[in-house]
C-alpha atoms as a PDB file:
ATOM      1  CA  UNK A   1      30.750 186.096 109.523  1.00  0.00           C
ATOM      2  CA  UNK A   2      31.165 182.253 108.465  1.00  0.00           C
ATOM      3  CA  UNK A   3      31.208 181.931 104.878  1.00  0.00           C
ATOM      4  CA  UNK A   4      29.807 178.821 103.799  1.00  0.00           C
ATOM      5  CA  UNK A   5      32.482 177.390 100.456  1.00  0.00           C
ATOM      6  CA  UNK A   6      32.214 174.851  97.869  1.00  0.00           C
ATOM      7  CA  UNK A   7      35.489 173.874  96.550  1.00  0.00           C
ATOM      8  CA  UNK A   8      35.826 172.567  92.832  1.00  0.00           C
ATOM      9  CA  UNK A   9      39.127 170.811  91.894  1.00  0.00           C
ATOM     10  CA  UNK A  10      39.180 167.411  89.949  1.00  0.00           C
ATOM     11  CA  UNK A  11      42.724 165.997  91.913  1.00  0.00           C
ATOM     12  CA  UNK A  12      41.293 164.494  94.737  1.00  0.00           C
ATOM     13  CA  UNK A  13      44.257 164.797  96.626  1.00  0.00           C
ATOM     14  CA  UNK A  14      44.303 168.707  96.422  1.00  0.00           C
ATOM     15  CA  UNK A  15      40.669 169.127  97.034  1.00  0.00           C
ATOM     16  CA  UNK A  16      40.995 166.458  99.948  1.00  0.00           C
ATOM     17  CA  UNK A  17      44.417 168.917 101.422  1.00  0.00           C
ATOM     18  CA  UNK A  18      41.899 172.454 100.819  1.00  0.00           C
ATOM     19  CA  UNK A  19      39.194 171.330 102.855  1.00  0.00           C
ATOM     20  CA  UNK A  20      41.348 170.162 105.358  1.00  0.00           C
ATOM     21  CA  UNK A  21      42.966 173.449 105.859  1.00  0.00           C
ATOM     22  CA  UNK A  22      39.803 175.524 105.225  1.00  0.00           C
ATOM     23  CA  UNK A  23      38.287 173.401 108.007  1.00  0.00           C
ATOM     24  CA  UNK A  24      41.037 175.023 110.381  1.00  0.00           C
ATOM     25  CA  UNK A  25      40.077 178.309 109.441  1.00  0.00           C
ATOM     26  CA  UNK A  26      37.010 179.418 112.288  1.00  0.00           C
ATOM     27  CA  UNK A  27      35.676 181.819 109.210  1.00  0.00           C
ATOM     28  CA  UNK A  28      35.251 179.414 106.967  1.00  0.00           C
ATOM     29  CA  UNK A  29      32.282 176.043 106.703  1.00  0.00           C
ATOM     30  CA  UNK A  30      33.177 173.975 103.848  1.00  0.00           C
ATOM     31  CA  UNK A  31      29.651 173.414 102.528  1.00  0.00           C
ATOM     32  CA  UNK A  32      30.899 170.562 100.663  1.00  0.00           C
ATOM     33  CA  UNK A  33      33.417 169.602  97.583  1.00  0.00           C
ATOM     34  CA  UNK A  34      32.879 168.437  93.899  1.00  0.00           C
ATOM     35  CA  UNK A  35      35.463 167.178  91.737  1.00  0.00           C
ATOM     36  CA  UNK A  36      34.444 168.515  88.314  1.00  0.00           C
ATOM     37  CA  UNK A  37      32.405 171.301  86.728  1.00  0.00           C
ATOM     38  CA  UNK A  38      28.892 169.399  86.394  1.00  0.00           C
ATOM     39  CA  UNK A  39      29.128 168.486  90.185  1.00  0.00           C
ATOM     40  CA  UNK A  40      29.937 171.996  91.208  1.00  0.00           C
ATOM     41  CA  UNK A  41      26.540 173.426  89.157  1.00  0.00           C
ATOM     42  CA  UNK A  42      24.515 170.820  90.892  1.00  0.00           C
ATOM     43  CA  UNK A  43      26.192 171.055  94.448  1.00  0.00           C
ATOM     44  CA  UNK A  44      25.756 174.646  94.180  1.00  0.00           C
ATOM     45  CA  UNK A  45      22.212 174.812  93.516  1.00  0.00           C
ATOM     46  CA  UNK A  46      22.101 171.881  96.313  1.00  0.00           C
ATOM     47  CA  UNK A  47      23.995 173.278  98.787  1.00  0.00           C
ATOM     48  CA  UNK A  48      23.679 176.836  98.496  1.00  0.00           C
ATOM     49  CA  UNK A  49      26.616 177.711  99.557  1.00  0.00           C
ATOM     50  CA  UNK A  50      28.005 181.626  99.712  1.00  0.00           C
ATOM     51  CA  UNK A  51      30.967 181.313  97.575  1.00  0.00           C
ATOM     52  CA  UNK A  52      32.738 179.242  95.316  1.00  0.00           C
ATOM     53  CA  UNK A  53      36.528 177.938  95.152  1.00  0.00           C
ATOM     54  CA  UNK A  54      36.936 176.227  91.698  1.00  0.00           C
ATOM     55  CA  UNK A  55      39.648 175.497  89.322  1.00  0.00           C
ATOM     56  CA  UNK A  56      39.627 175.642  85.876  1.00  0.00           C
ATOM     57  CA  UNK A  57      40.508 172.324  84.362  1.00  0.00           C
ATOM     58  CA  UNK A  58      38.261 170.118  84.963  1.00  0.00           C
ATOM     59  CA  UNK A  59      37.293 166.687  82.947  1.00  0.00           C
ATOM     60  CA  UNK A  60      33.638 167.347  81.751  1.00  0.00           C
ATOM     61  CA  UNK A  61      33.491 171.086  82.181  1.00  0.00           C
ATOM     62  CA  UNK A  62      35.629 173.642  82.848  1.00  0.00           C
ATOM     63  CA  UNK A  63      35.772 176.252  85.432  1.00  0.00           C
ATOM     64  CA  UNK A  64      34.722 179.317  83.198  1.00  0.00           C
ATOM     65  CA  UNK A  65      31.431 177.342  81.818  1.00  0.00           C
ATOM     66  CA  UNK A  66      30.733 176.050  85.381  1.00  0.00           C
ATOM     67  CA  UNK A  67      30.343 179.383  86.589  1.00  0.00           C
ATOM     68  CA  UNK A  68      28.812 180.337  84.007  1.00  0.00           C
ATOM     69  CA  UNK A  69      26.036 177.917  84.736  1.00  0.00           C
ATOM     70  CA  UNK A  70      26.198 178.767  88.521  1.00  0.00           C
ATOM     71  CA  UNK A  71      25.794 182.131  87.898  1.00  0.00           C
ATOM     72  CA  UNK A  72      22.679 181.525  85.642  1.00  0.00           C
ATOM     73  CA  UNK A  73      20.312 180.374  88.910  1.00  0.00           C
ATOM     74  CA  UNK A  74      22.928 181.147  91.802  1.00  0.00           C
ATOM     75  CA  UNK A  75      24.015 184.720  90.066  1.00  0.00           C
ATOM     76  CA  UNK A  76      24.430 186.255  93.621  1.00  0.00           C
ATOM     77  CA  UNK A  77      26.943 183.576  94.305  1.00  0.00           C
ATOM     78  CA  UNK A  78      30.744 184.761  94.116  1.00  0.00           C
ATOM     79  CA  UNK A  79      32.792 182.196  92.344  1.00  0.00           C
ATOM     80  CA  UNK A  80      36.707 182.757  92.784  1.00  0.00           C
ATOM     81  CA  UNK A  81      39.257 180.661  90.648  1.00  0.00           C
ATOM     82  CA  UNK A  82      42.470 179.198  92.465  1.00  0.00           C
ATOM     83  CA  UNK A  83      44.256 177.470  89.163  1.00  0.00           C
ATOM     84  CA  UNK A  84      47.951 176.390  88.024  1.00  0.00           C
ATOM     85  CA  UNK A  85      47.655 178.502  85.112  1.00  0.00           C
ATOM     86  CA  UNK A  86      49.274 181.917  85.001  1.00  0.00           C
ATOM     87  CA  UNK A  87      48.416 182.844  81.538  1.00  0.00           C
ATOM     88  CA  UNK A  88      46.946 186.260  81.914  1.00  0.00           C
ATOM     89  CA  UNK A  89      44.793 185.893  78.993  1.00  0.00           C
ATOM     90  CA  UNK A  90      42.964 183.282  80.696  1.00  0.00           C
ATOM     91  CA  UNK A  91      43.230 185.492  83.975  1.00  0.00           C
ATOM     92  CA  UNK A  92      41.287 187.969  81.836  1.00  0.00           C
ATOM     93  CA  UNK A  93      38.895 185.458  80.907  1.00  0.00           C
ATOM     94  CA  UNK A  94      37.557 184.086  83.873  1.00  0.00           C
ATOM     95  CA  UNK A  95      37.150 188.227  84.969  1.00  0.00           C
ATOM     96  CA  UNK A  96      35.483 188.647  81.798  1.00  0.00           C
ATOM     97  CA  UNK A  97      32.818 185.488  82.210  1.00  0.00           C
ATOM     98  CA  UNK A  98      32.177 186.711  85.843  1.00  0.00           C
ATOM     99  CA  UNK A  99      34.889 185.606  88.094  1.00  0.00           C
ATOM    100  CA  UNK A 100      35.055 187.290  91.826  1.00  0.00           C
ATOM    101  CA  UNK A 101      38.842 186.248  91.582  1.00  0.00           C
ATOM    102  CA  UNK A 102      41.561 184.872  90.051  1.00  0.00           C
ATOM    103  CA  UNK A 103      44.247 182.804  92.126  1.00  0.00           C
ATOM    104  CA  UNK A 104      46.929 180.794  91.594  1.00  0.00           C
ATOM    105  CA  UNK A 105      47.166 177.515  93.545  1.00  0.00           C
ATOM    106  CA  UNK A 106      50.585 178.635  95.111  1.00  0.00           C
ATOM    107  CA  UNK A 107      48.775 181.596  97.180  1.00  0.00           C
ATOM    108  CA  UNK A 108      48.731 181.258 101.240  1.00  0.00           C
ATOM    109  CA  UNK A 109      45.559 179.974 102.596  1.00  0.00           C
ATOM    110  CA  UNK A 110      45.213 183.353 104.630  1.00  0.00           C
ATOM    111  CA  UNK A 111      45.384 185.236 101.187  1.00  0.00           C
ATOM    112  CA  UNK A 112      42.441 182.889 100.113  1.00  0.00           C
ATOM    113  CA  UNK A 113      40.462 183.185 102.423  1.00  0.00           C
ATOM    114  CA  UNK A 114      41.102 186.784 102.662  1.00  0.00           C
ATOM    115  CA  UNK A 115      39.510 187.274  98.621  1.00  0.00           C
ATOM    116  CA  UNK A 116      36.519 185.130  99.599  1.00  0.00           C
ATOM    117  CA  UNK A 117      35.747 187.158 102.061  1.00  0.00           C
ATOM    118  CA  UNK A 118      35.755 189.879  99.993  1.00  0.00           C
ATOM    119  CA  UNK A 119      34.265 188.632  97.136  1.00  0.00           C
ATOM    120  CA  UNK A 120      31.474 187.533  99.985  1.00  0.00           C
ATOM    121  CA  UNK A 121      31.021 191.432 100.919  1.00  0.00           C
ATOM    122  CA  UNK A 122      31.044 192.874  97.268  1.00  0.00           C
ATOM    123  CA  UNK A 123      28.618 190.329  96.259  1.00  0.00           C
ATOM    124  CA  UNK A 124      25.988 191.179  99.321  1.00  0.00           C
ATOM    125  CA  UNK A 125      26.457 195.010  98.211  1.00  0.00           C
ATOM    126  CA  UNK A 126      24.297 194.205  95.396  1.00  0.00           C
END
């Protein structure tokens, strides 16, 4: 199965370097990119994709509220957070407000796309 992915992360550089090697990946269509929480909510509803790759600090949002939102008209939509921050109390919240997963940006690509996959299949189980 191709999973169709929106990635969320406001360094353009990092988001630019993600597609790039998500592109390479024959399981994975980038359905597009936004570089902040508002433009995830609205390319989400726009582009529909299957699952969503966000970080959690962002400039106008943050990751937790803009799945939140997401999940409010997209709520079949698995959102799973790749972030710099270890804190496990954060970890717990982004489980807690509905996160699919919880990675940190230093994980392998194959490990990535390995939990969107899955987050893909649990979400179509319901």
């Amino acid at each position: 199965m191709t999973l169709r992915v929106l990635i969320v992360d406001d360094h353009p550089a990092f988001r630019r370097a993600l597609t790039s090697a998500l592109r390479l990946v024959a399981s994975v269509d980038v359905a597009g990119e936004a570089g902040g929480g508002i433009a995830a909510t609205e390319q989400a509803e726009a582009l529909q994709p299957d699952a969503v790759l966000m970080d959690l600090s962002m400039p106008d949002i943050d990751g937790i509220e803009a799945m939140r939102r997401i999940h409010r008209t997209r709520p079949e939509v698995p959102v799973v957070i790749l972030t710099a921050h270890a804190d496990p109390g954060i970890e717990r919240e982004a489980l807690d407000a509905g996160a699919a997963g919880f990675l940190a940006k230093g994980t392998p690509l194959e490990d990535i796309v390995l939990v969107l996959h899955e987050a893909a299949e649990t979400a179509e189980a319901f």
